[in-house]
N, C-alpha and C. Protein backbone atom coordinates (compact mmCIF):
# COMPACT_ATOMS: atom_id res chain seq x y z
N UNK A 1 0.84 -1.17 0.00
CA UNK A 1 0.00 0.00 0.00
C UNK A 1 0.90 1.24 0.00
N UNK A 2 0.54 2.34 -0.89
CA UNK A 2 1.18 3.56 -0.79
C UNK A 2 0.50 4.71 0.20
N UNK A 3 1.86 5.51 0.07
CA UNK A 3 0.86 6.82 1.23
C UNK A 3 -0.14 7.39 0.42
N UNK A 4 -0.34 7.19 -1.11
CA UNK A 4 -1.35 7.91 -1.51
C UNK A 4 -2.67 7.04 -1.48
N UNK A 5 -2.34 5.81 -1.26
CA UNK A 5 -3.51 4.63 -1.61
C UNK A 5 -4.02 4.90 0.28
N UNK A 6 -3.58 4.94 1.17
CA UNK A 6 -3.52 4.71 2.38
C UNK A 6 -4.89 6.63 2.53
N UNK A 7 -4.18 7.58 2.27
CA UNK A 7 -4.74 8.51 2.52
C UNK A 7 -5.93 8.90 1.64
N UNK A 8 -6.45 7.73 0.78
CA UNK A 8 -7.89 8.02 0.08
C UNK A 8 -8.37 7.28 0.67
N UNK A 9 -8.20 6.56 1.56
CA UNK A 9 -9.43 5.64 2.72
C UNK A 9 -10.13 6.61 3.24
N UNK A 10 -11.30 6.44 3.67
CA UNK A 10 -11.91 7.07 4.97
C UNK A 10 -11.35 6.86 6.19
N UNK A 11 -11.57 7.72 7.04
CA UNK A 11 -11.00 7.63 8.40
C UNK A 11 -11.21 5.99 9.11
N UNK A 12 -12.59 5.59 9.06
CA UNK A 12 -12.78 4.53 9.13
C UNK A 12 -11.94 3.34 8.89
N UNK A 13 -11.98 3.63 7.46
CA UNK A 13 -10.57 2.58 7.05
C UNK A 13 -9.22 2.10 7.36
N UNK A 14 -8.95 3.78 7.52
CA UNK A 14 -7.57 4.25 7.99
C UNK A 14 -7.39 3.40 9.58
N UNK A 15 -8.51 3.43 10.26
CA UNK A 15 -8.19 3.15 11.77
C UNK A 15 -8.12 1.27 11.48
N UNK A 16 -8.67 0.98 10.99
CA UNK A 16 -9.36 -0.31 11.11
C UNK A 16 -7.71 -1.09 10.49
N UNK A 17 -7.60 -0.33 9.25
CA UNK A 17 -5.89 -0.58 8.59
C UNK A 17 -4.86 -0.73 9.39
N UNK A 18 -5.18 0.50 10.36
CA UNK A 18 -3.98 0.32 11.40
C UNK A 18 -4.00 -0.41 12.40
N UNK A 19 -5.30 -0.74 12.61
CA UNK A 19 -5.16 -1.80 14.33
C UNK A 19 -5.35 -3.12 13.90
N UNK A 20 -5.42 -3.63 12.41
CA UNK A 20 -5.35 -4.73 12.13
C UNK A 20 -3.38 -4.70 11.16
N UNK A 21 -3.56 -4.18 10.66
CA UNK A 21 -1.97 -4.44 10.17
C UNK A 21 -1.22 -3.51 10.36
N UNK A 22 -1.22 -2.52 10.80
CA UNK A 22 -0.19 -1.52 12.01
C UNK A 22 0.41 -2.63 13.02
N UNK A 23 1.95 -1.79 12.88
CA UNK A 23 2.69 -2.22 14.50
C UNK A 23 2.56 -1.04 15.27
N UNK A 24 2.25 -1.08 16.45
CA UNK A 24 2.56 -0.12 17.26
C UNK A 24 4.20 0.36 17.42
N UNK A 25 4.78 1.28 17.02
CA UNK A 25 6.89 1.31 17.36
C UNK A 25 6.76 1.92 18.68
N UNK A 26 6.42 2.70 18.93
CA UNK A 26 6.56 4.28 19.88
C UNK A 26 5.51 5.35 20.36
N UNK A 27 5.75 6.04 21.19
CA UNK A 27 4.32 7.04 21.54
C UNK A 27 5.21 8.15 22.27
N UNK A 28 4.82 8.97 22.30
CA UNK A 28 5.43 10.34 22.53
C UNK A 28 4.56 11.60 22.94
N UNK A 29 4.77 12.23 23.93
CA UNK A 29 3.81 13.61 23.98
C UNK A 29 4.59 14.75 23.86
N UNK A 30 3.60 15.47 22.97
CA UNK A 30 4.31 17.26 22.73
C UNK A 30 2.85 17.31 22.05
N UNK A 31 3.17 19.04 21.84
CA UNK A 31 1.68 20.02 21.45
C UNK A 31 0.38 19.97 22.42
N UNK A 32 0.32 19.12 23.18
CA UNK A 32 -0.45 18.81 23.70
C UNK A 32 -1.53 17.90 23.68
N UNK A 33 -0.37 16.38 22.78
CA UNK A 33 -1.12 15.59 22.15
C UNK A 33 -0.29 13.93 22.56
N UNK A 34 -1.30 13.47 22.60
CA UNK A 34 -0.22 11.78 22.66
C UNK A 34 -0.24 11.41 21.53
N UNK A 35 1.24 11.39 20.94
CA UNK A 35 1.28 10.75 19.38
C UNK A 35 1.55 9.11 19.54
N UNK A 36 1.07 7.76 18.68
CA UNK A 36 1.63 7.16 18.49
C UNK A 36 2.16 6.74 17.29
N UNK A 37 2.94 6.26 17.12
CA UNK A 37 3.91 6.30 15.83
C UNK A 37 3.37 4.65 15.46
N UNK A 38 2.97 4.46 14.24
CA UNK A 38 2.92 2.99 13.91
C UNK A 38 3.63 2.82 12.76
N UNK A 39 3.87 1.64 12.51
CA UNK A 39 4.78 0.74 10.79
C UNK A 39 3.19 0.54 10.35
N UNK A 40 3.36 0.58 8.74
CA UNK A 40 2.54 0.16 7.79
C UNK A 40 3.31 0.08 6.86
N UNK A 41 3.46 -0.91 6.70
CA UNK A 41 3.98 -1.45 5.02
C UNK A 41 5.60 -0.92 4.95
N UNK A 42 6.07 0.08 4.10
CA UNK A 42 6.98 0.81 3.74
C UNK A 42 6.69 2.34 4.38
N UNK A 43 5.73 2.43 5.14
CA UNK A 43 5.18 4.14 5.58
C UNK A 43 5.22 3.74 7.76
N UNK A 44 5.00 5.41 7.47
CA UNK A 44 4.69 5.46 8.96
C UNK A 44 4.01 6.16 9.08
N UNK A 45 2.88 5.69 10.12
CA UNK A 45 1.71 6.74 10.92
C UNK A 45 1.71 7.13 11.83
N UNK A 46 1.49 8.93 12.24
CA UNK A 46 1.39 9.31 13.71
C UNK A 46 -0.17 9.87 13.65
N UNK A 47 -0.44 8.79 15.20
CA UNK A 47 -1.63 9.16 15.37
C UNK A 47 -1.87 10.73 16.01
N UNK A 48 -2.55 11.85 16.38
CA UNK A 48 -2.30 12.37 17.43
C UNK A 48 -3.48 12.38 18.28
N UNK A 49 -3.83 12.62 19.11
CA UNK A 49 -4.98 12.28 19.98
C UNK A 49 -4.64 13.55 21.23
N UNK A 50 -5.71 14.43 20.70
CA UNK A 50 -5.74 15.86 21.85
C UNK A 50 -6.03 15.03 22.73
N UNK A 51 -5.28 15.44 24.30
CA UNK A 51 -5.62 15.41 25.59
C UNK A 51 -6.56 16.48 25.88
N UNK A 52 -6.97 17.93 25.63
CA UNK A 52 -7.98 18.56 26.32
C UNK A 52 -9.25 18.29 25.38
N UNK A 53 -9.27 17.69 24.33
CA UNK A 53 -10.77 17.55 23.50
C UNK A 53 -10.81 15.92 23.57
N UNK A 54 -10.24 15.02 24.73
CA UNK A 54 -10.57 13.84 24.23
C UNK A 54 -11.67 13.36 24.53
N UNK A 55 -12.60 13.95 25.28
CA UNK A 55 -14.06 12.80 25.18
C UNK A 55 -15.14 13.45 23.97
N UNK A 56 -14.60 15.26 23.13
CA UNK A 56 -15.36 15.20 22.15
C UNK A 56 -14.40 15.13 20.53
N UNK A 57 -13.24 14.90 20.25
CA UNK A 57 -12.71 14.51 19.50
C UNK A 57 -11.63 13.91 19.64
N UNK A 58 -11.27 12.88 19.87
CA UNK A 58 -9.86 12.52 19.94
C UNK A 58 -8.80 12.16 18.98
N UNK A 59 -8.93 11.89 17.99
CA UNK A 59 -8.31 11.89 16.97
C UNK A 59 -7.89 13.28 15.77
N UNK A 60 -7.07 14.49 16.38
CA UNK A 60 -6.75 15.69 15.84
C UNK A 60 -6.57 15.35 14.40
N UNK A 61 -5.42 14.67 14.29
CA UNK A 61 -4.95 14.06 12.89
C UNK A 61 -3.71 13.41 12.88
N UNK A 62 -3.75 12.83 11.69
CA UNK A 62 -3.10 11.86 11.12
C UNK A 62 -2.06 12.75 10.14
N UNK A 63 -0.56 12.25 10.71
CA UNK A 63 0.63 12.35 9.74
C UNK A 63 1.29 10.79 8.69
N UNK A 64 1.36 10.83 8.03
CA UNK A 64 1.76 9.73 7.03
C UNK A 64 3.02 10.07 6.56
N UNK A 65 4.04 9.38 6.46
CA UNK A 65 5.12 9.53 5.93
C UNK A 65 5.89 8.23 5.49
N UNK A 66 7.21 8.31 4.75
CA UNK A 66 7.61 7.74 4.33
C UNK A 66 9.06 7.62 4.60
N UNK A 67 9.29 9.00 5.01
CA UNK A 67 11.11 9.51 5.01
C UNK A 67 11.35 8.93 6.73
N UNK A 68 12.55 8.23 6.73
CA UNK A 68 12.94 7.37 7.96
C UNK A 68 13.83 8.77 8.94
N UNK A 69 13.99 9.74 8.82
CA UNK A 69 14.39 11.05 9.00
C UNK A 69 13.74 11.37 10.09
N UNK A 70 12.37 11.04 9.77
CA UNK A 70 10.97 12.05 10.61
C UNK A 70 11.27 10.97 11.89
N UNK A 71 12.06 9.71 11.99
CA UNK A 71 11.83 9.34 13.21
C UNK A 71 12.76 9.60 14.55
N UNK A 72 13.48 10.66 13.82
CA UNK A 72 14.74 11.19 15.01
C UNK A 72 14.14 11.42 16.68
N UNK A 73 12.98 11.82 16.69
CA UNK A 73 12.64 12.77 17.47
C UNK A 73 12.13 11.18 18.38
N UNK A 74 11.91 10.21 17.59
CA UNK A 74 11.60 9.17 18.85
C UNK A 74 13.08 8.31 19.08
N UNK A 75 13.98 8.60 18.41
CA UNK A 75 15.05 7.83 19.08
C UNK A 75 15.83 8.05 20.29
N UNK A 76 15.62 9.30 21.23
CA UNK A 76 15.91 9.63 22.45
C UNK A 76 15.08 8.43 23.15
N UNK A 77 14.36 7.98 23.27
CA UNK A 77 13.18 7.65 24.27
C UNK A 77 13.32 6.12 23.94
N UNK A 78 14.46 5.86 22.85
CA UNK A 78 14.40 3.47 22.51
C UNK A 78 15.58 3.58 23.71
N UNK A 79 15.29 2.71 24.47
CA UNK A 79 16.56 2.50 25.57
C UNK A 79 17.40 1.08 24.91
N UNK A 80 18.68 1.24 24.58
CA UNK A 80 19.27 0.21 23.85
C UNK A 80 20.17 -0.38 24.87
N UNK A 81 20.02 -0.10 25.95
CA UNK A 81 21.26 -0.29 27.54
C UNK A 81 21.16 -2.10 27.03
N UNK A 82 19.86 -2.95 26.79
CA UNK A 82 20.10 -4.36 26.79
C UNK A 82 20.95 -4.69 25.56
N UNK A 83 21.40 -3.82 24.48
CA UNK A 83 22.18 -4.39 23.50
C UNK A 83 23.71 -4.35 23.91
N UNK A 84 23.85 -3.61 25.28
CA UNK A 84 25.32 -3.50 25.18
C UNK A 84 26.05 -5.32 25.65
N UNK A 85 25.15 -6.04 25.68
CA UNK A 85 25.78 -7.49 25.88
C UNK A 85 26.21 -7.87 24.51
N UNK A 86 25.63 -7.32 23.03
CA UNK A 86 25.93 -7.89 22.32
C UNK A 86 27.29 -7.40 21.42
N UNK A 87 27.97 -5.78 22.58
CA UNK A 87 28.93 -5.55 21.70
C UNK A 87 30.11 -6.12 22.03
């Protein structure tokens, strides 16, 4: 699936896409939002989900990407301390 095939779904779709063949990687808060970051295919999705509108919208929006770049900002937060057995 491409990011352009992925972003002509309905929202509907989109969710259902992701909690059946999404991985969950990561989750993160800033803006005032809990993002989670999922794998799809060759792409990545950030969910964001307002904390002050969550019982009347929770789903702000959806970022889609492709560029492995955009995931800097969650590599502070992978703790790799268990790989140091394997150096």
């Amino acid at each position: 699936m491409t990011i352009a095939d992925f972003k002509n779904k309905s929202n509907q779709e989109q969710f259902f896409i992701l909690k059946n063949e999404g991985v969950l990687l990561a989750e993160r808060f800033c803006w005032g939002s809990h993002i989670y970051l999922y794998g799809l295919s060759s792409m990545y999705v950030e969910l964001f989900h307002d904390l002050e509108e969550i019982e009347e919208s929770p789903i702000r929006m959806l970022s889609i990407f492709d560029d492995p770049t955009r995931l800097d900002v969650y590599l502070a937060n992978i703790d790799i301390s268990a790989l140091q057995v394997y150096l």
